[in-house]
N, C-alpha and C. Protein backbone atom coordinates (compact mmCIF):
# COMPACT_ATOMS: atom_id res chain seq x y z
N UNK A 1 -77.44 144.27 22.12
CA UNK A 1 -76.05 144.05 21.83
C UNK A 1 -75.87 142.80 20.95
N UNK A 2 -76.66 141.41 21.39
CA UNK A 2 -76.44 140.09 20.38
C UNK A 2 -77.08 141.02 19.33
N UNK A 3 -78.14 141.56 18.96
CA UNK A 3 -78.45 141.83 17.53
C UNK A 3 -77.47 142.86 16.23
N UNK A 4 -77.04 143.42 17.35
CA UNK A 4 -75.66 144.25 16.91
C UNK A 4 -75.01 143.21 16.01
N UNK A 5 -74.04 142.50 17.01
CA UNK A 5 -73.14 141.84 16.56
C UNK A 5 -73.53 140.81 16.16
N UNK A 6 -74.68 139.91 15.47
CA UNK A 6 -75.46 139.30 14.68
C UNK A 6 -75.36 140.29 13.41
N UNK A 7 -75.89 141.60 13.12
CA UNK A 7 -75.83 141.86 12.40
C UNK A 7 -74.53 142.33 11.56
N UNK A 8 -73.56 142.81 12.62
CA UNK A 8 -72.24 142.54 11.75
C UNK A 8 -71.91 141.48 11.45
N UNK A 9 -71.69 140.55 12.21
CA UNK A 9 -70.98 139.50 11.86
C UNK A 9 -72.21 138.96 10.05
N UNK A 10 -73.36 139.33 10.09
CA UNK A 10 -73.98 139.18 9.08
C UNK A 10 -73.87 139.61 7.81
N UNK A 11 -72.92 141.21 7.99
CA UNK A 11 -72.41 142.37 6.95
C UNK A 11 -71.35 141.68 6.44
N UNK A 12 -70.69 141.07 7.33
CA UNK A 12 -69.08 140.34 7.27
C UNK A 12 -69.33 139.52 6.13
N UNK A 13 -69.85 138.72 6.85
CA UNK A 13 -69.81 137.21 5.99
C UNK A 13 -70.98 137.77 4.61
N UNK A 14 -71.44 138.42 4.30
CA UNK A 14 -72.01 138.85 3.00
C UNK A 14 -70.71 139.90 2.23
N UNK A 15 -70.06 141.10 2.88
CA UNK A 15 -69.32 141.00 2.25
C UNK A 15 -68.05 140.06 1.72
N UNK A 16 -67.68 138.88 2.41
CA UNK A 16 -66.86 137.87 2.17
C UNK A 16 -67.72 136.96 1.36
N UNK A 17 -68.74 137.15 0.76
CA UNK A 17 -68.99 136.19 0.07
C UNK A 17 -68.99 137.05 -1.23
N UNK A 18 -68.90 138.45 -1.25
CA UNK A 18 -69.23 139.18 -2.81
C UNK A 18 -67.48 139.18 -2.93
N UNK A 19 -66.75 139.32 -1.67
CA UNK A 19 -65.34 139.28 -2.67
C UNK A 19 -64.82 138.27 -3.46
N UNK A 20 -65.49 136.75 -2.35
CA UNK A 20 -65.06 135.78 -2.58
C UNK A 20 -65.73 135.34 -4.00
N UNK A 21 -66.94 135.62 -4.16
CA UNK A 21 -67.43 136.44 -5.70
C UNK A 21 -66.65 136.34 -6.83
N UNK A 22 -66.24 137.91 -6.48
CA UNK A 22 -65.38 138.62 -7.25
C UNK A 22 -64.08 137.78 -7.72
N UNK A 23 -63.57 137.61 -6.72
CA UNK A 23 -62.22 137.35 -6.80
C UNK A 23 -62.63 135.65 -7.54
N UNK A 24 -63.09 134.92 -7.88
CA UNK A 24 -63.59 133.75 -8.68
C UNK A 24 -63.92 134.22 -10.04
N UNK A 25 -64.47 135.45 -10.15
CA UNK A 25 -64.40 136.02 -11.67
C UNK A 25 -63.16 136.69 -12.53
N UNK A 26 -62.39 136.75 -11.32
CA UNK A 26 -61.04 137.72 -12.04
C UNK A 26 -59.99 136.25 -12.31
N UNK A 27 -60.70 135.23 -11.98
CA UNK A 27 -59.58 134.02 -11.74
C UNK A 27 -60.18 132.87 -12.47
N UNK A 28 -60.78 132.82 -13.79
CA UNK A 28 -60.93 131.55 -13.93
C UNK A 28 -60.76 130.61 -14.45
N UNK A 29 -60.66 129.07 -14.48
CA UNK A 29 -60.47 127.76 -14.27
C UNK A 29 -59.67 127.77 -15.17
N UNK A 30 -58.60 126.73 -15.23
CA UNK A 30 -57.87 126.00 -16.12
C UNK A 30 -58.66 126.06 -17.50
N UNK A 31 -59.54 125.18 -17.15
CA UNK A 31 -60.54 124.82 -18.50
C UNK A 31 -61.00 126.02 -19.06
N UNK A 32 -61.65 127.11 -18.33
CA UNK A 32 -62.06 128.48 -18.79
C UNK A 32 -61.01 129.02 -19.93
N UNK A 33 -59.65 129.08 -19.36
CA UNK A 33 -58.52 129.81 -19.98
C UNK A 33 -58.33 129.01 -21.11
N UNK A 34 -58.45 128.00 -21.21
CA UNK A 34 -57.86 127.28 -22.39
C UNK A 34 -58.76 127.48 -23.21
N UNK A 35 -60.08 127.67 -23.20
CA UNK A 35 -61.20 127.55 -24.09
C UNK A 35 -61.05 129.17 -24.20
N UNK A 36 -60.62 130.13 -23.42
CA UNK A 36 -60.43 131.83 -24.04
C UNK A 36 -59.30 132.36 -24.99
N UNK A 37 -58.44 131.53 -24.86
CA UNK A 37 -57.33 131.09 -25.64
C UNK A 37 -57.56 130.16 -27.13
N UNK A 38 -58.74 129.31 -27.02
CA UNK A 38 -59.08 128.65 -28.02
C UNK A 38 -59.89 129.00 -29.08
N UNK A 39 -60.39 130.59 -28.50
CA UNK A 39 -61.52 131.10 -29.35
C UNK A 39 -61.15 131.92 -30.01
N UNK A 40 -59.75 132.58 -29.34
CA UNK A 40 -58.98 133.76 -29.86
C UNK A 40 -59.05 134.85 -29.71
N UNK A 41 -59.84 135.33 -28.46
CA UNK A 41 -60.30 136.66 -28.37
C UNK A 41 -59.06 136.82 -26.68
N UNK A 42 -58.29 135.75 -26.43
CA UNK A 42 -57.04 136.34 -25.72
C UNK A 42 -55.68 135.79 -26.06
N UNK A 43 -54.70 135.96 -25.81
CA UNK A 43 -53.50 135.78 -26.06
C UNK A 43 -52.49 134.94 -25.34
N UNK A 44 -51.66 134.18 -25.29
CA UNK A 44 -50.86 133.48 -24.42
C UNK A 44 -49.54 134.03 -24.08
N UNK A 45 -48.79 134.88 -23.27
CA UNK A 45 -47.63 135.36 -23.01
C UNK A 45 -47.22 134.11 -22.15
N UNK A 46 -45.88 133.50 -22.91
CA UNK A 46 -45.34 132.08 -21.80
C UNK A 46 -44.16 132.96 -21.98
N UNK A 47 -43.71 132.51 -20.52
CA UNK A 47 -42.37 132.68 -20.43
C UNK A 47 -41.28 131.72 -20.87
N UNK A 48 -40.36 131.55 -21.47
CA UNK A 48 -39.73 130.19 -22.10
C UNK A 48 -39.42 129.14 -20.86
N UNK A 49 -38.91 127.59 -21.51
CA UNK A 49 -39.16 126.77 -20.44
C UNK A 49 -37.99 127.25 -19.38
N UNK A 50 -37.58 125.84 -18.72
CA UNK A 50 -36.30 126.11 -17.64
C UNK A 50 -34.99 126.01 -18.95
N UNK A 51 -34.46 126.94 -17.91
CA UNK A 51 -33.05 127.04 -18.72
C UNK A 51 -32.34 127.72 -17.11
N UNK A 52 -31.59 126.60 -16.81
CA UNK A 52 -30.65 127.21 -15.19
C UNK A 52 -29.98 128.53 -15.35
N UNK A 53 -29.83 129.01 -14.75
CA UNK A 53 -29.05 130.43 -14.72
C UNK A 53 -30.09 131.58 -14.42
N UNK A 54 -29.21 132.66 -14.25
CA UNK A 54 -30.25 134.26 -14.63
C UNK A 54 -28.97 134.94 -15.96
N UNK A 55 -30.15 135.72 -16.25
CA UNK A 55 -29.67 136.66 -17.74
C UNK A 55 -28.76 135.68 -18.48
N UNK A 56 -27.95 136.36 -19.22
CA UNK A 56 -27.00 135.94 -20.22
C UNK A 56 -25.74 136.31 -20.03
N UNK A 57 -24.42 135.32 -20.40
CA UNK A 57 -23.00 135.39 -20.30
C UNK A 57 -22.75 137.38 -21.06
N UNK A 58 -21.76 137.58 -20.27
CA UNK A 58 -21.46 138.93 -21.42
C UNK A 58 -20.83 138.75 -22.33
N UNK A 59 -20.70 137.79 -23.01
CA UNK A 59 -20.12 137.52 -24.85
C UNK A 59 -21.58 137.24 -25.62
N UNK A 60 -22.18 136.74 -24.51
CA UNK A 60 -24.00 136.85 -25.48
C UNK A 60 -24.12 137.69 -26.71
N UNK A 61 -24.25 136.50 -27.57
CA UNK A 61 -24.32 136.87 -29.49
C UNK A 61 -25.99 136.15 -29.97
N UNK A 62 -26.92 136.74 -30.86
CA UNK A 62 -27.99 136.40 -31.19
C UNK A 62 -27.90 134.92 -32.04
N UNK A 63 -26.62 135.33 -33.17
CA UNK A 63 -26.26 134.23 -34.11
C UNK A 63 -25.71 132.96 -33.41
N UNK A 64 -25.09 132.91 -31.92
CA UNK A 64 -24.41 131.93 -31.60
C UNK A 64 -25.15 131.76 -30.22
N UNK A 65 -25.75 130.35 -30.68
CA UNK A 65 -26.83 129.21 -29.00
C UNK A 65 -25.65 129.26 -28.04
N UNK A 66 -24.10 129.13 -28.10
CA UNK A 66 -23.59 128.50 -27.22
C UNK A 66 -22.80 129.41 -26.60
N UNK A 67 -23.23 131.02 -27.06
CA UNK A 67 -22.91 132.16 -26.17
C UNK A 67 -23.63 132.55 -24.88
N UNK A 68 -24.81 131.65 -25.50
CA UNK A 68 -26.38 132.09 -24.13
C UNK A 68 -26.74 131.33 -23.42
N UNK A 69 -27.45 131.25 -22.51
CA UNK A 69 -28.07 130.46 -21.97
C UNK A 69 -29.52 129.34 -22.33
N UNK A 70 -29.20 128.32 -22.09
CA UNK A 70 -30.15 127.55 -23.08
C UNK A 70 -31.03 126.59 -21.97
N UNK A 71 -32.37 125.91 -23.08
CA UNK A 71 -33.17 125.28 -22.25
C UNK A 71 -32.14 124.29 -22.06
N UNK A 72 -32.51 123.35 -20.56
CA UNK A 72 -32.11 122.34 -20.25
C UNK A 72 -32.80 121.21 -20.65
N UNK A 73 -31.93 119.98 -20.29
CA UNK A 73 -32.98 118.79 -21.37
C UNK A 73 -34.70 118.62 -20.49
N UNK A 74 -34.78 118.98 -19.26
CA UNK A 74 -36.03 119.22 -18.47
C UNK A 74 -36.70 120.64 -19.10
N UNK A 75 -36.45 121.36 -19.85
CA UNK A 75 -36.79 122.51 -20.18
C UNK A 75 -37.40 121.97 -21.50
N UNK A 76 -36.30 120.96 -22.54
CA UNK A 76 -37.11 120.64 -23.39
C UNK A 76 -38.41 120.00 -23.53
N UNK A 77 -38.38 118.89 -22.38
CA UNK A 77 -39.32 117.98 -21.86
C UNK A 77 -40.36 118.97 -21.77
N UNK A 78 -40.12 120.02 -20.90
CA UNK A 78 -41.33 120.79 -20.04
C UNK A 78 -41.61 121.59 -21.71
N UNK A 79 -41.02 122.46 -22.42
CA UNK A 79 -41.89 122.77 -23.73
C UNK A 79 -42.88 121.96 -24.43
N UNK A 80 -42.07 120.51 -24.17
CA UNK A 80 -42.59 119.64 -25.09
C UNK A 80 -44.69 119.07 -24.67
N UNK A 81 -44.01 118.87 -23.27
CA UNK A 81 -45.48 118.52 -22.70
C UNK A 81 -46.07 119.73 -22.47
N UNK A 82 -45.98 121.14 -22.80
CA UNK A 82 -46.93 122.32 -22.44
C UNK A 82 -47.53 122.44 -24.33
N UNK A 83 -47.13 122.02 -25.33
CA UNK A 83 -47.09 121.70 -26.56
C UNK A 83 -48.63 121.01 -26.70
N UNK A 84 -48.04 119.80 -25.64
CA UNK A 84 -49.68 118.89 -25.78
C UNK A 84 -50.93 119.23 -25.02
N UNK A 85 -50.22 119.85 -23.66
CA UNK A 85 -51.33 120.72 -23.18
C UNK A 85 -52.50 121.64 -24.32
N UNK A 86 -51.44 122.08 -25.10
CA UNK A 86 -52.08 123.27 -26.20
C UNK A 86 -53.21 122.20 -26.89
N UNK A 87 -52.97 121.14 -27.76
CA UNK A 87 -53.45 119.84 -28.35
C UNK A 87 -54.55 119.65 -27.25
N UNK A 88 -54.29 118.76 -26.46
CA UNK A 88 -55.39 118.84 -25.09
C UNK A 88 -56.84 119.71 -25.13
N UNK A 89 -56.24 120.75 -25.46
CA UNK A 89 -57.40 121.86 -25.30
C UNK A 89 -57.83 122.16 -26.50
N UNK A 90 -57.78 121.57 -27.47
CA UNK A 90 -58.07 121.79 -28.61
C UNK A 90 -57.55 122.64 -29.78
N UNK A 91 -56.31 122.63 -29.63
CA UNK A 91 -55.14 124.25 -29.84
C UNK A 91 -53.81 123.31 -31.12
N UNK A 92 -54.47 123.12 -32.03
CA UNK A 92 -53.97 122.72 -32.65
C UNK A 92 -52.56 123.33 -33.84
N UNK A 93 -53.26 124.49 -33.78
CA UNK A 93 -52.20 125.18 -34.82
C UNK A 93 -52.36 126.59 -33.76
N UNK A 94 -51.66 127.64 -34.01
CA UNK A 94 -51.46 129.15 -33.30
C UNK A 94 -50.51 129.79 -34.52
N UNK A 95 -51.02 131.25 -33.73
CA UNK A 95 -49.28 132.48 -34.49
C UNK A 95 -48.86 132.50 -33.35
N UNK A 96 -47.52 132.09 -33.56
CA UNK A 96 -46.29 131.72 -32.42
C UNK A 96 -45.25 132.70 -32.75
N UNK A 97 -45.34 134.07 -31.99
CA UNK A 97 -43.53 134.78 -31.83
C UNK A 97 -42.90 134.20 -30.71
N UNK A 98 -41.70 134.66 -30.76
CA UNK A 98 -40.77 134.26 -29.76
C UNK A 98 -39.80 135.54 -29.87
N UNK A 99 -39.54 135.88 -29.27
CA UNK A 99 -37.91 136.48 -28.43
C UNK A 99 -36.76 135.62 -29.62
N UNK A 100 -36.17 136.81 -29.35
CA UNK A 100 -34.90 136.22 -30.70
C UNK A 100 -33.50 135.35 -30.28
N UNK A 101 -33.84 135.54 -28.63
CA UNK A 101 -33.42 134.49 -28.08
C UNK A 101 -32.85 133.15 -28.49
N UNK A 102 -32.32 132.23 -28.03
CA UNK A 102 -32.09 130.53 -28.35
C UNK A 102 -32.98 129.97 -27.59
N UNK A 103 -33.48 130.33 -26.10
CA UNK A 103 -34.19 129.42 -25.49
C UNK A 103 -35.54 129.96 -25.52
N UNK A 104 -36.06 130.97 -26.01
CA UNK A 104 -37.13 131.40 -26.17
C UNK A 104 -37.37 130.82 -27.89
N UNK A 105 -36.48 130.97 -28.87
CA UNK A 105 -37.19 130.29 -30.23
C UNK A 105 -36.91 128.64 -29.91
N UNK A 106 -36.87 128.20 -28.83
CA UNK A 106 -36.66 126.16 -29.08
C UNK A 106 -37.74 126.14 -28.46
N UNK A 107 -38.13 126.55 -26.86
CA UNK A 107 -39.34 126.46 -26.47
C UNK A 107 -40.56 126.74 -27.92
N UNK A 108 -40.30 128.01 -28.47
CA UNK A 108 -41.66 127.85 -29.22
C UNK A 108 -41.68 126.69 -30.16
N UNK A 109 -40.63 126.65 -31.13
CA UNK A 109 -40.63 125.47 -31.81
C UNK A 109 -40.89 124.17 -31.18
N UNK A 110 -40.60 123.72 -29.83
CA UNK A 110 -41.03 122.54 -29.34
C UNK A 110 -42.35 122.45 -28.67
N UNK A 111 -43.06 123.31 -28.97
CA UNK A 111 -44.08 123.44 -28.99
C UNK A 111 -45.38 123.11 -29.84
N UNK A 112 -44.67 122.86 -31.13
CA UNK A 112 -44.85 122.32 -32.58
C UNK A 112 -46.52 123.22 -32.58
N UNK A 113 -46.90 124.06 -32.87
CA UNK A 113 -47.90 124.62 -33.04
C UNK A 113 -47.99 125.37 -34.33
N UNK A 114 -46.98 125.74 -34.88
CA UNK A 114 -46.90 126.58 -36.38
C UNK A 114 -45.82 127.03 -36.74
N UNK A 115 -45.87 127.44 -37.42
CA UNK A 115 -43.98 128.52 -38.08
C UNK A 115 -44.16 129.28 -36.68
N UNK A 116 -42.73 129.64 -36.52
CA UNK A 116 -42.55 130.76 -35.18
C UNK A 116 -41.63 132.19 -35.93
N UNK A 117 -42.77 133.03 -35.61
CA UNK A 117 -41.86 134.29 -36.01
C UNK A 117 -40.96 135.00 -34.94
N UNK A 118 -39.88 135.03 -35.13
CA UNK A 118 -38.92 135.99 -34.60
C UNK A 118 -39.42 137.17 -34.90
N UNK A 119 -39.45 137.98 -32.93
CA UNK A 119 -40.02 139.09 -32.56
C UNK A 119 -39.36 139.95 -31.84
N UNK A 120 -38.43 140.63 -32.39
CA UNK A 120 -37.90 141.59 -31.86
C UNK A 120 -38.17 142.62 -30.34
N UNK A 121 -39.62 142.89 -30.15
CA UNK A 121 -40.21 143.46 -29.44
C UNK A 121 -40.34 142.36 -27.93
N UNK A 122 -40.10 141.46 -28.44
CA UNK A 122 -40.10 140.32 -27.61
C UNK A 122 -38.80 140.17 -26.78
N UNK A 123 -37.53 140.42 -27.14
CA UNK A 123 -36.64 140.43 -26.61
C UNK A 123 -36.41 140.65 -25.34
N UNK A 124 -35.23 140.14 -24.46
CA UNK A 124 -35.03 140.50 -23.17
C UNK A 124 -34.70 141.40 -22.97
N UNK A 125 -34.80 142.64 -22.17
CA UNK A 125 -34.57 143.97 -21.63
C UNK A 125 -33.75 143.60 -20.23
N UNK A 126 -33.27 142.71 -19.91
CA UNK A 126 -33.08 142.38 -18.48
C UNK A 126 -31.73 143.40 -18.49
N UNK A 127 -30.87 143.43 -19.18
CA UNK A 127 -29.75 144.35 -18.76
C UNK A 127 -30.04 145.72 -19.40
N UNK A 128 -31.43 145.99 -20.35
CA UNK A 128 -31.20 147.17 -21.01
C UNK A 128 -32.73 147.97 -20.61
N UNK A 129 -32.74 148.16 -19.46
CA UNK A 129 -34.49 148.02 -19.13
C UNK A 129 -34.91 149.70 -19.35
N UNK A 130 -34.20 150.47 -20.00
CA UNK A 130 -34.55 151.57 -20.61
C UNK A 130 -35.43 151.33 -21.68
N UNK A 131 -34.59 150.13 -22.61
CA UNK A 131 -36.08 149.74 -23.51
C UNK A 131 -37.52 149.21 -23.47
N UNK A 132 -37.24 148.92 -22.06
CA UNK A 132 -39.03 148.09 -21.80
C UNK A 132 -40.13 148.58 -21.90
N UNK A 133 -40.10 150.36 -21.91
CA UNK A 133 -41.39 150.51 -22.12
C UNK A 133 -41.81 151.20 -23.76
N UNK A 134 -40.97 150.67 -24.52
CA UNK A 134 -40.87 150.85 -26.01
C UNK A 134 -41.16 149.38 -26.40
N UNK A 135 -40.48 148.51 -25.85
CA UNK A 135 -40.89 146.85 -26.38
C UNK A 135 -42.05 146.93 -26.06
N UNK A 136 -42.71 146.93 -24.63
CA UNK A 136 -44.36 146.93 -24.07
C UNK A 136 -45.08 147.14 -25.19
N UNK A 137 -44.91 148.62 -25.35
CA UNK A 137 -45.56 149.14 -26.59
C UNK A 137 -46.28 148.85 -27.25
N UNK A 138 -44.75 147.83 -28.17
CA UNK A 138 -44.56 147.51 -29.62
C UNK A 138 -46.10 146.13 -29.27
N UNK A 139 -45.53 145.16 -28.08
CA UNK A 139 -46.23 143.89 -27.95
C UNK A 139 -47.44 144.18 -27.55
N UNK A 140 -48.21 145.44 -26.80
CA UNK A 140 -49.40 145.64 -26.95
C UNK A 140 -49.91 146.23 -28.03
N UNK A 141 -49.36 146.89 -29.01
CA UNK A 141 -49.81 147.31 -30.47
C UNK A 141 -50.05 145.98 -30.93
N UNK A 142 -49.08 145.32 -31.42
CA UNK A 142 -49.22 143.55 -31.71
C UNK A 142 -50.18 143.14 -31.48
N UNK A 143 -50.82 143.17 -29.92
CA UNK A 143 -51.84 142.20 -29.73
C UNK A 143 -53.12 142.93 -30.33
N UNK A 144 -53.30 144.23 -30.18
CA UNK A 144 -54.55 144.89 -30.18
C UNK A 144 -54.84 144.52 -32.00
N UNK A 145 -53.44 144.71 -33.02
CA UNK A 145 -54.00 143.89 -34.21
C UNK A 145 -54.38 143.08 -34.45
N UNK A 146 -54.03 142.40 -33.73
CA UNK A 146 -54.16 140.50 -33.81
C UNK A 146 -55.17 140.12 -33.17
N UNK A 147 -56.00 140.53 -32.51
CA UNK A 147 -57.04 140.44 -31.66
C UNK A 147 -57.81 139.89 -32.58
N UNK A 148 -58.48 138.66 -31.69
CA UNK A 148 -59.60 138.59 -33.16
C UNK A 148 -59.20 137.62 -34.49
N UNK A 149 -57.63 137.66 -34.39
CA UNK A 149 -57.01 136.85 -35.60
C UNK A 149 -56.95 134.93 -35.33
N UNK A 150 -57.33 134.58 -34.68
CA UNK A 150 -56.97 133.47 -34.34
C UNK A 150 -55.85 133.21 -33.08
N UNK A 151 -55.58 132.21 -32.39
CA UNK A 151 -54.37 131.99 -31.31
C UNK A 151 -52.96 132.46 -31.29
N UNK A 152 -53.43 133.00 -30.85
CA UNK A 152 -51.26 134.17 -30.40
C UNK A 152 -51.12 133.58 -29.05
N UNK A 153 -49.53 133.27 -29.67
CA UNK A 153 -48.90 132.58 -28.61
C UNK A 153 -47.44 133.11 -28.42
N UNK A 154 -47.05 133.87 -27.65
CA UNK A 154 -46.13 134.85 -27.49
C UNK A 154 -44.91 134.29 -26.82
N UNK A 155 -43.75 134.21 -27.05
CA UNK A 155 -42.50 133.31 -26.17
C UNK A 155 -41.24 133.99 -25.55
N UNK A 156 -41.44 134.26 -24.75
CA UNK A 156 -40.47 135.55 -23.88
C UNK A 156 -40.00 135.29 -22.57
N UNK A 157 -39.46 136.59 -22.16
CA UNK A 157 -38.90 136.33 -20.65
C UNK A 157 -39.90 137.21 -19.82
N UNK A 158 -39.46 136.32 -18.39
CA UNK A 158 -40.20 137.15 -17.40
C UNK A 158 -39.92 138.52 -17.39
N UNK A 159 -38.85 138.95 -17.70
CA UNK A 159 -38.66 140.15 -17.29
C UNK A 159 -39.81 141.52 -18.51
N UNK A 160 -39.90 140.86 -19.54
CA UNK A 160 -41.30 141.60 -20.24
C UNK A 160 -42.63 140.98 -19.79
N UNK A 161 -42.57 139.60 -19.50
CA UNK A 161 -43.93 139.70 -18.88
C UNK A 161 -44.37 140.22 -18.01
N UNK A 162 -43.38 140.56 -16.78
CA UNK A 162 -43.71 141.08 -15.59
C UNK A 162 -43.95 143.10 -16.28
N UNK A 163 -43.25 143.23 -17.06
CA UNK A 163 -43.29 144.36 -17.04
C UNK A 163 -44.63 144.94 -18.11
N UNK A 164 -45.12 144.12 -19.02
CA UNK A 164 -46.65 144.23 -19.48
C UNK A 164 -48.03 144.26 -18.23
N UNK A 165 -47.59 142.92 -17.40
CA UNK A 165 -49.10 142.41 -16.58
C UNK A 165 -48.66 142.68 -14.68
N UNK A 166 -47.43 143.54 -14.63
CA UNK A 166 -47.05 142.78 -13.20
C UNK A 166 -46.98 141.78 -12.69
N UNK A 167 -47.08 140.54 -13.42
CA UNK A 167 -46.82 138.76 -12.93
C UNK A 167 -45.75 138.59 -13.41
N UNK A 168 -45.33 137.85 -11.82
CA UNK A 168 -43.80 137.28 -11.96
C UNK A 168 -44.18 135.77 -12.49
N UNK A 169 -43.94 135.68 -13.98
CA UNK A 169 -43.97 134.23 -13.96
C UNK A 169 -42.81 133.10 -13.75
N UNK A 170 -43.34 131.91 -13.83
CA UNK A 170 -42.08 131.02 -13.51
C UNK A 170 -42.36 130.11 -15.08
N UNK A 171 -40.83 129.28 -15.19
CA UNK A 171 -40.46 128.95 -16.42
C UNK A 171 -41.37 128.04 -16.82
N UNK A 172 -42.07 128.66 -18.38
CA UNK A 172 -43.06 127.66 -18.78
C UNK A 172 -44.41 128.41 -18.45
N UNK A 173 -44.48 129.09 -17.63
CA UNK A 173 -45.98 129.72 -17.79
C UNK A 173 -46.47 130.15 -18.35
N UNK A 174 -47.98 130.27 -18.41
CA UNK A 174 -48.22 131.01 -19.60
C UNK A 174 -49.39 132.07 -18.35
N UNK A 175 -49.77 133.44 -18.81
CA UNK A 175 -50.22 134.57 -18.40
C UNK A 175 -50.95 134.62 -19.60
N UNK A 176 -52.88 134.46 -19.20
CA UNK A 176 -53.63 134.72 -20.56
C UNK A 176 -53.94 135.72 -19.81
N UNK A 177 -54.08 136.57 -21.17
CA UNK A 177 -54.48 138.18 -21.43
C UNK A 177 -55.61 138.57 -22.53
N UNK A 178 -56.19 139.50 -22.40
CA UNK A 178 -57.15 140.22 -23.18
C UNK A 178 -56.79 141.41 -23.96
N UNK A 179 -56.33 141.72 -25.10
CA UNK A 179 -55.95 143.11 -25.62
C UNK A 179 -56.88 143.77 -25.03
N UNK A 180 -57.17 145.28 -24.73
CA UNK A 180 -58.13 145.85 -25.15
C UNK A 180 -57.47 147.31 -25.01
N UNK A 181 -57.51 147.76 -26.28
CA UNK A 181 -57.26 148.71 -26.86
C UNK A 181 -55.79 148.86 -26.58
N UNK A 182 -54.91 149.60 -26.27
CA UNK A 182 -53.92 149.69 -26.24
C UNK A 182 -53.40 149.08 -24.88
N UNK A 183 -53.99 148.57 -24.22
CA UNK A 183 -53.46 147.62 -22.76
C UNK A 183 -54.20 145.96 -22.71
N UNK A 184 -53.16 145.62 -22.27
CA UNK A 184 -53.76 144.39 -21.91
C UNK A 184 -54.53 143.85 -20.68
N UNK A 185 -55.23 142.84 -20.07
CA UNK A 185 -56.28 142.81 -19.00
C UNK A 185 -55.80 141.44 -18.57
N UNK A 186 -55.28 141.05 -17.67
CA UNK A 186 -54.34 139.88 -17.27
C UNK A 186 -55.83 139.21 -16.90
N UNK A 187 -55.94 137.77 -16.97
CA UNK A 187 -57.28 136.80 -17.16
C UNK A 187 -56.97 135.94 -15.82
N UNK A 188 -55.66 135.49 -16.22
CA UNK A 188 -55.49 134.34 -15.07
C UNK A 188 -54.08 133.58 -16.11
N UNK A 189 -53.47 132.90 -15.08
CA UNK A 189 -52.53 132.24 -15.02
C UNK A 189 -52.72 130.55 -15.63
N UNK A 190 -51.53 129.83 -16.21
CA UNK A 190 -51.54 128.77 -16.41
C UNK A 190 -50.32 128.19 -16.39
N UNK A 191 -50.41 127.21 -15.31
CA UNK A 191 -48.61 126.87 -14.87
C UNK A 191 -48.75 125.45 -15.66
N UNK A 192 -47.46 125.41 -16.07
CA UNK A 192 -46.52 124.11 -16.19
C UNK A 192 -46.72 122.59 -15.62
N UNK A 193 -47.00 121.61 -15.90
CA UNK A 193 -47.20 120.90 -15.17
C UNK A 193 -45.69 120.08 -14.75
């Protein structure tokens, strides 16, 4: 009977050490991500910084900041220092879209990493979520070209990130990803400091 349960308890703790394994390869380090991000063979989906509220006023206009909801001056701060994070890691220049947003194109711009292209596909779906799996699409076609091109750095809302990778992110995160082929392969997470 002890050799029994010697030997399970032996099965146990070997399988808890291959998940615990595993689950260290699907997850790795700060430093890992920044340097997979630095080589260019993955992508950065951030969600824009803090900006208080949910969704947008219903007079919400693209041409007018002071119809929408905007970063707060802690939102600017927090773009600003996720900016140097990028610097930090050796991330000097990127291709930066953003959401056509106001607080999704200031986050990227305060980010100071390159020209930021306005990205349609990027946009919030939060009240129109019939379009999300046409934007998805569009932003995994995007990446699978760009693969390979140097640092993509993508500036959006949770509500497309969650709906590309299933991660709920929080404001300022970034979700590194892997194109591969027409889907993306979620790497691991990188929060805000």
């Amino acid at each position: 009977m002890a050799l029994r349960i010697f030997s399970l308890l032996r099965c146990f703790c070997i399988a808890f050490a291959l998940a615990a394994g595993a689950h260290a390869q699907q997850e790795p380090d700060e430093e890992a991500l920044w340097a997979l991000l630095a080589n260019g063979s993955h992508a950065a989906l951030m969600r824009h910084a803090m900006a208080p509220g949910t969704g947008d006023p219903a007079d919400f206009r693209f041409d007018d900041c002071s119809t929408q909801r905007n970063l707060s001056p802690r939102g600017r701060e927090q773009a600003h220092a996720i900016g140097e994070r990028f610097r930090e890691n050796g991330i000097v220049g990127a291709n930066v879209y953003s959401s056509q947003w106001c607080r999704c194109l200031e986050t990227a711009r305060l980010l100071d990493l390159g020209e930021v292209v306005p990205t349609p596909g990027l946009n919030s779906f939060f009240t129109r979520r019939e379009r999300g799996p046409r934007q998805s699409d569009e932003v995994r076609s995007m990446l699978a070209e760009k693969a390979g091109g140097g640092v993509s750095v993508l500036v959006t809302h949770q509500v497309n990130i969650t709906a590309l990778t299933g991660v709920y992110p929080g404001s300022g995160e970034i979700v590194v990803v892997q194109p591969s082929g027409s889907d993306l392969r979620v790497v691991g997470r990188i929060s805000p400091r």
